[in-house]
Every structure is written in structure tokens, then in C-alpha cells.
N, C-alpha and C. Protein backbone atom coordinates (compact mmCIF):
# COMPACT_ATOMS: atom_id res chain seq x y z
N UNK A 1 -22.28 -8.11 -15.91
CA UNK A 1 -21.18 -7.32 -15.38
C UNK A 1 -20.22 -8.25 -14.66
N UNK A 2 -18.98 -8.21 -15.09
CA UNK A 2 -18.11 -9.25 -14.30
C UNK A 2 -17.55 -8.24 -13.16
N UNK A 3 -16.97 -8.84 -12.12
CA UNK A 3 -16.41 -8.18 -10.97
C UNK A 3 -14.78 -8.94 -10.64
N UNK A 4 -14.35 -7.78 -10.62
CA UNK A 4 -12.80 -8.35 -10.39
C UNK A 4 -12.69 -8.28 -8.53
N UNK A 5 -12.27 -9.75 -8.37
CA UNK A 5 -11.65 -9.90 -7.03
C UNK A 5 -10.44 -10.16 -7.13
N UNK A 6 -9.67 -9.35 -6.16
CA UNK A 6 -8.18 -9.45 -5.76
C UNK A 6 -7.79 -10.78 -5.00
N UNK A 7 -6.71 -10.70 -5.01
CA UNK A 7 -5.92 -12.41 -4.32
C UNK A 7 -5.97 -11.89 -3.22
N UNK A 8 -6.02 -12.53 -1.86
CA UNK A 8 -5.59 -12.17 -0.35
C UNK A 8 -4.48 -11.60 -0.28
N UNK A 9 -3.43 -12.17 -0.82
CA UNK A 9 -1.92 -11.84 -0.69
C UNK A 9 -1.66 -10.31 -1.50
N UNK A 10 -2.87 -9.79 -2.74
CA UNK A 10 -1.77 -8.92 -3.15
C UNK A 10 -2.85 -7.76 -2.52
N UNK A 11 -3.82 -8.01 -1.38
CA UNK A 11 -4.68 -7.00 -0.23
C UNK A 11 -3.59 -6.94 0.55
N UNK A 12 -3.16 -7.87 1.07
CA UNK A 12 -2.15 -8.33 2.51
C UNK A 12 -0.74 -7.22 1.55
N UNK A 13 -0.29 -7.47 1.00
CA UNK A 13 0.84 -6.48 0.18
C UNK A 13 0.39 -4.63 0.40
N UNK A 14 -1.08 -4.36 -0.55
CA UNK A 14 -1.64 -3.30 -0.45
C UNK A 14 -1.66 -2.75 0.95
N UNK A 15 -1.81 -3.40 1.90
CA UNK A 15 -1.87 -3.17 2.93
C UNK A 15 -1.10 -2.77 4.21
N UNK A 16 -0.25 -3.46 3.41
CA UNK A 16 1.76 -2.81 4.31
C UNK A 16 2.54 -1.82 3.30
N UNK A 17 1.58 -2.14 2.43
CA UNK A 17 2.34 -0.71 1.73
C UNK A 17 1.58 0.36 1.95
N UNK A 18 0.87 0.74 2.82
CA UNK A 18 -0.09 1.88 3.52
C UNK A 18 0.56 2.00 4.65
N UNK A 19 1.27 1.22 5.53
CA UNK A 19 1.48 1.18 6.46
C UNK A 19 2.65 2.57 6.95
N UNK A 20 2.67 3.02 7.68
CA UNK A 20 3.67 3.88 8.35
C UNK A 20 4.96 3.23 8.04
N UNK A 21 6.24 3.58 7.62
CA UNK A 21 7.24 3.08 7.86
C UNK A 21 7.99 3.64 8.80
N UNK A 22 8.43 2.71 9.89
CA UNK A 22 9.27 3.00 10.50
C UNK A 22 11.02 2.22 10.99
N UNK A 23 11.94 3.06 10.50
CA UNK A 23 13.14 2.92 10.26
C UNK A 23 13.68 2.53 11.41
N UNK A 24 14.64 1.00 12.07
CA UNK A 24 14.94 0.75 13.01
C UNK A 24 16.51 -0.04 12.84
N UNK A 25 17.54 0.96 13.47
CA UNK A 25 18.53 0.56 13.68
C UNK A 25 19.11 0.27 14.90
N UNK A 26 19.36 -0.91 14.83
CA UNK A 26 20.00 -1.72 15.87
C UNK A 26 20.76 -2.92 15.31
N UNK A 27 22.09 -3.16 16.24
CA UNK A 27 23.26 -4.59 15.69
C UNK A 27 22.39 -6.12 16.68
N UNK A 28 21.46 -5.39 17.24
CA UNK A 28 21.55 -7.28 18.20
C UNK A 28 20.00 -7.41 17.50
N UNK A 29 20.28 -8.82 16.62
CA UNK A 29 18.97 -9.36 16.57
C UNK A 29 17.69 -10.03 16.68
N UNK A 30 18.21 -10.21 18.16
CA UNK A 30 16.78 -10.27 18.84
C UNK A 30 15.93 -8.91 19.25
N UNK A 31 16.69 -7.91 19.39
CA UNK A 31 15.50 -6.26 19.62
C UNK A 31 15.01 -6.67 18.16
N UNK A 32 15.96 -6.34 16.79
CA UNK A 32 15.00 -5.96 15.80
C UNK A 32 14.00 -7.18 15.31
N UNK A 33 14.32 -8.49 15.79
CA UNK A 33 12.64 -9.22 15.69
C UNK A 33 11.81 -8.86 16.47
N UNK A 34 11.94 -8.60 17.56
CA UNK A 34 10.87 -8.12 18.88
C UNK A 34 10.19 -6.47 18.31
N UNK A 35 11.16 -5.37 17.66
CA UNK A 35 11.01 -4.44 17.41
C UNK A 35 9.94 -4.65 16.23
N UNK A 36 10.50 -5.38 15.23
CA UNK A 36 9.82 -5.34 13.82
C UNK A 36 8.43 -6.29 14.24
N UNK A 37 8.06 -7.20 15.02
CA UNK A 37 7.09 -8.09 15.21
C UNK A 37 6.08 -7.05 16.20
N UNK A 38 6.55 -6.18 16.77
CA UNK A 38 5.65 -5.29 17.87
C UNK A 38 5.60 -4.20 16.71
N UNK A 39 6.13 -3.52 15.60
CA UNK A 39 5.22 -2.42 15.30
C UNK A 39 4.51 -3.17 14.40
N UNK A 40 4.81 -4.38 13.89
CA UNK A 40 4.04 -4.91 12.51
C UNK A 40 2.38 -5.24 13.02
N UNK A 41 2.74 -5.36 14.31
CA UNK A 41 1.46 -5.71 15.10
C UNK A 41 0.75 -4.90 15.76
N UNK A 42 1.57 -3.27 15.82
CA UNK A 42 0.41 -1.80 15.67
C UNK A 42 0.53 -1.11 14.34
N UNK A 43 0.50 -1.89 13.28
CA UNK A 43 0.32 -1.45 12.14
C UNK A 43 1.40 -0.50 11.56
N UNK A 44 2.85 -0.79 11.73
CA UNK A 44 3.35 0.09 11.11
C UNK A 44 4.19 -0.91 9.97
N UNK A 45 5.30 -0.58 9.47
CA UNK A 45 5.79 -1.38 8.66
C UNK A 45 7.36 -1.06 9.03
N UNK A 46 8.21 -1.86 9.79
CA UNK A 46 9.43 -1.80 10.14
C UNK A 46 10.36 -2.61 8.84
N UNK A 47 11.38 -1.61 8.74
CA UNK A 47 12.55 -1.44 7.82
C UNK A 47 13.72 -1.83 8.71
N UNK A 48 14.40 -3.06 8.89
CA UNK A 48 15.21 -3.26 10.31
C UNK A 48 16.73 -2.91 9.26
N UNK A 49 17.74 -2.31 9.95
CA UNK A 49 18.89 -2.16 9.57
C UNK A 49 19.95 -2.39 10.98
N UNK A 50 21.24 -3.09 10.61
CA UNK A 50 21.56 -3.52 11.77
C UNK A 50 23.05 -2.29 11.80
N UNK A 51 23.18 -1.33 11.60
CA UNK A 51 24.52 -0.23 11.72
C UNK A 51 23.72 0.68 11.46
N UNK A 52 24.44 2.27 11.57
CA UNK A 52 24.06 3.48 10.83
C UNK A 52 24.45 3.12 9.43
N UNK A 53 25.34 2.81 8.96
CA UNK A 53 25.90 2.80 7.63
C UNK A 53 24.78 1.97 6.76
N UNK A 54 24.40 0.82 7.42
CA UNK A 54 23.32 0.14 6.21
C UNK A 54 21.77 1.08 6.30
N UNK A 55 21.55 1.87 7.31
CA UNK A 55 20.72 2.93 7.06
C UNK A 55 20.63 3.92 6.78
N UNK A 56 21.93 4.49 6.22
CA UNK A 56 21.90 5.51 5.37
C UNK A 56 21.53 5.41 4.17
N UNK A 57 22.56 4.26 3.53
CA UNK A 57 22.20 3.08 2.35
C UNK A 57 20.89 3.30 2.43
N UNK A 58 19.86 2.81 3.08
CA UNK A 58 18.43 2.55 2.50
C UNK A 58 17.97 3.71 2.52
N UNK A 59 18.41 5.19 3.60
CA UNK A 59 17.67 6.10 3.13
C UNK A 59 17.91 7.00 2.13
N UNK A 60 18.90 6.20 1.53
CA UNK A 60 19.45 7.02 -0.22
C UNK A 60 18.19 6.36 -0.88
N UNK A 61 18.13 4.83 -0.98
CA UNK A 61 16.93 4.67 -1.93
C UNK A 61 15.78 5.03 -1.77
N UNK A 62 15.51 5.58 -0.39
CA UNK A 62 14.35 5.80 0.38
C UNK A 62 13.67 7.37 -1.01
N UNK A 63 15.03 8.39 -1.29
CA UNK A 63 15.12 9.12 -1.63
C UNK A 63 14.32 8.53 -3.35
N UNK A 64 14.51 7.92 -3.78
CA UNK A 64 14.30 7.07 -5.12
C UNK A 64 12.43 7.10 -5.27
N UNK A 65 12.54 6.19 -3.97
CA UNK A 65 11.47 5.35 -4.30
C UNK A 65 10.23 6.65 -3.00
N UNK A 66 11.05 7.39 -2.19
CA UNK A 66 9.52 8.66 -1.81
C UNK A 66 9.18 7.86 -0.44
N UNK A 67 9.58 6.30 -0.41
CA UNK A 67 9.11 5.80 0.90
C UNK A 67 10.13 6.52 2.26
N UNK A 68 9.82 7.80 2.97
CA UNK A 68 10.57 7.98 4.35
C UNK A 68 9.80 7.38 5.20
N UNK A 69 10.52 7.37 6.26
CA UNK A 69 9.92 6.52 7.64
C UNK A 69 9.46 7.98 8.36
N UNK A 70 8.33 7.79 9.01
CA UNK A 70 7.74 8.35 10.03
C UNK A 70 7.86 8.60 11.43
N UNK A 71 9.03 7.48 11.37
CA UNK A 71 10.17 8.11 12.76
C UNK A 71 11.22 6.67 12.87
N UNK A 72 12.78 6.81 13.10
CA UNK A 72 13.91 6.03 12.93
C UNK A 72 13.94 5.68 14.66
N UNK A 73 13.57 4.90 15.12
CA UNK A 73 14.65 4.22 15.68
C UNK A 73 15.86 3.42 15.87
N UNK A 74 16.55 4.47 17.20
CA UNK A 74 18.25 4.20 16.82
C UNK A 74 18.71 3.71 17.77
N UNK A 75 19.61 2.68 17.87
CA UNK A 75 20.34 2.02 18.69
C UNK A 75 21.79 3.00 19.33
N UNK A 76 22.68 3.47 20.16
CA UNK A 76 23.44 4.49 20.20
C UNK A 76 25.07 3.97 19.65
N UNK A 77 24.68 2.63 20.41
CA UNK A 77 26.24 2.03 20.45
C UNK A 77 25.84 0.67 19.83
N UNK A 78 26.67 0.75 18.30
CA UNK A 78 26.54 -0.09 17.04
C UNK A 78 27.80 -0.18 16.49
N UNK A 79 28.50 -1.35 16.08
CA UNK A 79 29.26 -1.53 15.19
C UNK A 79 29.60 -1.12 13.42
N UNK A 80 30.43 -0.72 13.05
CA UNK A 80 30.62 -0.13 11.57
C UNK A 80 30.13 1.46 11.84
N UNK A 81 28.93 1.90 12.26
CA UNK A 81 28.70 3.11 11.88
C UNK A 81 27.67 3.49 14.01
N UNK A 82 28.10 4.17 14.71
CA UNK A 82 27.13 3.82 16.07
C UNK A 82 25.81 5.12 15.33
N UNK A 83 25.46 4.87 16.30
CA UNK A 83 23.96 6.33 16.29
C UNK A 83 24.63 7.89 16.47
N UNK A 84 25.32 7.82 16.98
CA UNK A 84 25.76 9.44 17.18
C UNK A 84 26.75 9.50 15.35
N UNK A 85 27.37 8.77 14.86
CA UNK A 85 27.85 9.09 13.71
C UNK A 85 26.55 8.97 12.53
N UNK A 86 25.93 8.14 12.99
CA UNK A 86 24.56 8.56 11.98
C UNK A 86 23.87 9.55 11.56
N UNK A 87 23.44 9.82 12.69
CA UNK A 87 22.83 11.32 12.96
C UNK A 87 23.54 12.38 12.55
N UNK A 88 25.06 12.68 12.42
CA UNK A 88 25.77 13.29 11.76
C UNK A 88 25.79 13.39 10.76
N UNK A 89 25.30 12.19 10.13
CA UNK A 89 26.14 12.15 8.86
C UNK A 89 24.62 12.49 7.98
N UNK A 90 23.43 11.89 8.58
CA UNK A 90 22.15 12.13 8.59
C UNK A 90 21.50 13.87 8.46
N UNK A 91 21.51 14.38 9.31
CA UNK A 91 21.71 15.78 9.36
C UNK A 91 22.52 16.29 8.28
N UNK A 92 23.69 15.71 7.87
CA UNK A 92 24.67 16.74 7.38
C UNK A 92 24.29 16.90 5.64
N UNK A 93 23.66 15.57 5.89
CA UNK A 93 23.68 15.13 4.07
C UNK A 93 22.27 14.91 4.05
N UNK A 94 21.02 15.15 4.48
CA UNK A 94 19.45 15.21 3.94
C UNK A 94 19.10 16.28 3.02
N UNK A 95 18.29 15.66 1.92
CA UNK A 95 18.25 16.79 1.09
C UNK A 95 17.12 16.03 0.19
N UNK A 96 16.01 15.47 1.28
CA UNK A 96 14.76 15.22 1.12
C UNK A 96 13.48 16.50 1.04
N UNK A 97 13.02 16.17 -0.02
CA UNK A 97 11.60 16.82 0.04
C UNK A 97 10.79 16.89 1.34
N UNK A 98 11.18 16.14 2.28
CA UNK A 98 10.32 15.88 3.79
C UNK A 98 11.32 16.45 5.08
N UNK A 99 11.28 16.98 5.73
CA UNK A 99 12.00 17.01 7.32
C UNK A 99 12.35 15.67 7.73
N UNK A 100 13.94 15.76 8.64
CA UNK A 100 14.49 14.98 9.09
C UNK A 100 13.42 14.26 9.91
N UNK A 101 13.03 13.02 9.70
CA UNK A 101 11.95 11.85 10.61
C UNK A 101 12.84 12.14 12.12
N UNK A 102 11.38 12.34 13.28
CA UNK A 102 12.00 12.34 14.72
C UNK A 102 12.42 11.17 14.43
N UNK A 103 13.53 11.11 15.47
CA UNK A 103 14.55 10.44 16.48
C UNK A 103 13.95 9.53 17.90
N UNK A 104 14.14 8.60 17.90
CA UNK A 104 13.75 7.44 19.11
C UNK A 104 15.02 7.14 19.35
N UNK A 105 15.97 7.35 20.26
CA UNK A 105 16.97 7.29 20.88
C UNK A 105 16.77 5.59 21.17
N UNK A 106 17.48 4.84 21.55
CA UNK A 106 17.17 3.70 22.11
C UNK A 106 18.66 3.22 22.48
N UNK A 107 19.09 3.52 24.12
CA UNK A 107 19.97 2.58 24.55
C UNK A 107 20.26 2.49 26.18
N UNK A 108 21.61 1.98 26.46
CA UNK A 108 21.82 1.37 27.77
C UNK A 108 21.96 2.48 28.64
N UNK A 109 23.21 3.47 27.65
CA UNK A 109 23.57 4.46 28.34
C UNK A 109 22.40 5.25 28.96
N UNK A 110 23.00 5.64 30.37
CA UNK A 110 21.99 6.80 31.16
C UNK A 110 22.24 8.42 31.23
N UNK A 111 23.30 8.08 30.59
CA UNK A 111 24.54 9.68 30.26
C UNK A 111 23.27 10.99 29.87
N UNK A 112 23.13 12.11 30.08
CA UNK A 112 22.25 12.84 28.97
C UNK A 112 23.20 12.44 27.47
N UNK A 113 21.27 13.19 26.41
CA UNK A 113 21.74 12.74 25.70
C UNK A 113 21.26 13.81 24.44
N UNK A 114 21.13 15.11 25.19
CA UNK A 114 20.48 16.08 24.92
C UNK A 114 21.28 17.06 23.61
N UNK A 115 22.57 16.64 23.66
CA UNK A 115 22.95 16.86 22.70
C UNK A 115 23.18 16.49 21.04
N UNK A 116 22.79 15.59 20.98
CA UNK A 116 21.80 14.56 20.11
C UNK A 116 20.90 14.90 19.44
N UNK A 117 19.70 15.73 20.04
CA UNK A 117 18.56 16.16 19.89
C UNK A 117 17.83 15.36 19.23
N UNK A 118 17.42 14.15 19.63
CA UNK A 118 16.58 13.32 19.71
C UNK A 118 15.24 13.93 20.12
N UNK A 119 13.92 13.20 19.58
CA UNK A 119 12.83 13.52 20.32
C UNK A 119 12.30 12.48 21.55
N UNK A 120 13.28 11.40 21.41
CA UNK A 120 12.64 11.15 22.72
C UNK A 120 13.98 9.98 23.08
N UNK A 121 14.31 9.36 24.05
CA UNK A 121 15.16 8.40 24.55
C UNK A 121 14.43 7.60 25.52
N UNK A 122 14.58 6.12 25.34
CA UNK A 122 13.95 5.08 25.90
C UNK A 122 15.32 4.12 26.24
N UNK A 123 15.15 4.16 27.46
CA UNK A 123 16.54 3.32 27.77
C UNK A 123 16.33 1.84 28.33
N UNK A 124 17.08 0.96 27.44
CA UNK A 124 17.17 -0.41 27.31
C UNK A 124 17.42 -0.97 29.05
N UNK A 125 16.86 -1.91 29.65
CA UNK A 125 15.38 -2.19 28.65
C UNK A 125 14.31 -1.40 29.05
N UNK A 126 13.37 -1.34 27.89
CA UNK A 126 12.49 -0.84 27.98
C UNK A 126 10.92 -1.62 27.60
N UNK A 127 9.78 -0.69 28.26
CA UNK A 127 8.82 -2.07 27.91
C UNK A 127 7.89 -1.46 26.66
N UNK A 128 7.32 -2.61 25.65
CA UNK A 128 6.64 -2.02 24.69
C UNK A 128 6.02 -1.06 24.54
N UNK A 129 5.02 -1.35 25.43
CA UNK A 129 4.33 0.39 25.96
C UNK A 129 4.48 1.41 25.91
N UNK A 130 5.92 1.46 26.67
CA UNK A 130 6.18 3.07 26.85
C UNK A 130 6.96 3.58 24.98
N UNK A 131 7.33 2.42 24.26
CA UNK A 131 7.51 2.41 22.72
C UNK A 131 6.29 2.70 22.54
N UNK A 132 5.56 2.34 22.31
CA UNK A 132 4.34 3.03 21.48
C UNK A 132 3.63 3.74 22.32
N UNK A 133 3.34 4.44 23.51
CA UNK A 133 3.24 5.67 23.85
C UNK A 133 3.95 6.81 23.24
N UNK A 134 5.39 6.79 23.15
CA UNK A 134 6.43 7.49 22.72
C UNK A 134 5.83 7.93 20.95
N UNK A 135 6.39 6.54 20.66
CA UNK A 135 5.43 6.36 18.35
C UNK A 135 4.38 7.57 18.39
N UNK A 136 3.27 7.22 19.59
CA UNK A 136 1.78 8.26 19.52
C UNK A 136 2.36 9.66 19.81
N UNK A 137 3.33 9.88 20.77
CA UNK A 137 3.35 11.02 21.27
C UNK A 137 4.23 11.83 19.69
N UNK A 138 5.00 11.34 19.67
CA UNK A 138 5.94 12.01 18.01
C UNK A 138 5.10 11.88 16.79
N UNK A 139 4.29 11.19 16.46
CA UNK A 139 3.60 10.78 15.45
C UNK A 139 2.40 11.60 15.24
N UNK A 140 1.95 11.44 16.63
CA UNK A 140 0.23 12.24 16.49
C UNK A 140 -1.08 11.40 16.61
N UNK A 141 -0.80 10.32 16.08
CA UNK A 141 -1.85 9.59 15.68
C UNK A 141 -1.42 8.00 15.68
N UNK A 142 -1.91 6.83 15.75
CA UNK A 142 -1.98 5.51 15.57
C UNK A 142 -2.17 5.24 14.21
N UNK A 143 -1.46 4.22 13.57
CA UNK A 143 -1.48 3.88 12.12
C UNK A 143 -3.08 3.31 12.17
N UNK A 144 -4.45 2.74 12.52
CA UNK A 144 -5.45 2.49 12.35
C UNK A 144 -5.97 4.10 11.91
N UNK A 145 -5.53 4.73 11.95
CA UNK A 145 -6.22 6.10 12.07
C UNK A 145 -5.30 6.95 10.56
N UNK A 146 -4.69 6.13 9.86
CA UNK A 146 -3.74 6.33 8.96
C UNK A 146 -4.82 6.27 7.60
């Protein structure tokens, strides 16, 4: 009987493609390495987009390919497209098989922000923690448990 073993790399592949995706828009790129290196390291799989506009873009193909994110974090105040025109345009035009992914607010402003209707707002800066407290609290569960 022969036995087929897989390469490391295409387990390591299998393996982020299980992963939770989660959608993160922000223009400064030092959050989205810090962002994408802290969920990659509670097991999720971050999709970094730096405007609303290049994340709409991906969640058209998102539509294609069935991969939605399990919750978007959004930067408020962004160049080309900010978070409040996202969410507009987001809302206005979904027409996914799945419910709009909660909302992770993420910015400076302290303004409410309740009109938005975000599920949660974490205001910059903020410390990892209370990010993935927040992930558990909208999510339900920890990606090990995925």
C-alpha cells in the first residue's frame, strides 16, 4: 500500500485557507502590518486593503470566489474612498448570499459614532487585546475552535 504525503507548504496553504477571513481597511501601513501579523497569529487570515474603494473591489470578487470575511475592519478617515462612504456604498449594493460581516469601527475620532451602526468602535490607539476581545465578542468563538 503506498501512502501519499503532502508537502509542508501545500498543509501551511490548506491551512489559511480554513482560516477566518478577516477584511481590514486602513491607508497607514504600519496598522495593517501590525493588524495582519496579530490576526495571522490568532489564526485568522487578514485581507489588508488600504481605501474603501479597493475594498469594495475585493468584495465584488469575494462574491465570485464565496470567500466573505467574518468581520471588516475599518479605518474612518481614509483617502479615495473614507469608512463612512464605504459602508454606504456597502449596505447599499450587498447582494450576498451571507449578511453584511459586523463592523469594527477603528479610529481617532471620539465623536459618537452610533450612526454608523457599527458593532463595535475601538479608538486609535488601541491595544491588541481589547481587538481580539472585541473579534470573540462579534464572532462567538476563536478561530482554534473553527
Amino acid at each position: 500500500m503506498q501512502s501519499i504525503q503532502t508537502s509542508p507548504c501545500f498543509e501551511e496553504e490548506e491551512k489559511r485557507a480554513e482560516r477566518p477571513v478577516v477584511l481590514v481597511i486602513d491607508d497607514q501601513p504600519a496598522i495593517l502590518d501590525m493588524l495582519s501579523w496579530m490576526l495571522s497569529f490568532y489564526g485568522y487570515q487578514a485581507v489588508c486593503t488600504a481605501n474603501g474603494q479597493e475594498a469594495l473591489e475585493w468584495m465584488k470578487s469575494a462574491l465570485h470566489t464565496g470567500q466573505y470575511p467574518v468581520v471588516i475592519l475599518l479605518d474612518l478617515f481614509m483617502p479615495v474612498m473614507n469608512g463612512a462612504r464605504f459602508l454606504a456604498n456597502l449596505r447599499d449594493h450587498w447582494n450576498a448570499p451571507v449578511p453584511i460581516p459586523p463592523i469594527i469601527l477603528l479610529t481617532v475620532d471620539r465623536s459618537n459614532h452610533d450612526h454608523l451602526a457599527c458593532s463595535d468602535v475601538l479608538l486609535k490607539p488601541f491595544h491588541i487585546n481589547d481587538l481580539r476581545e472585541s473579534l470573540k465578542q462579534i464572532i462567538g468563538k476563536e478561530p482554534a475552535s473553527w
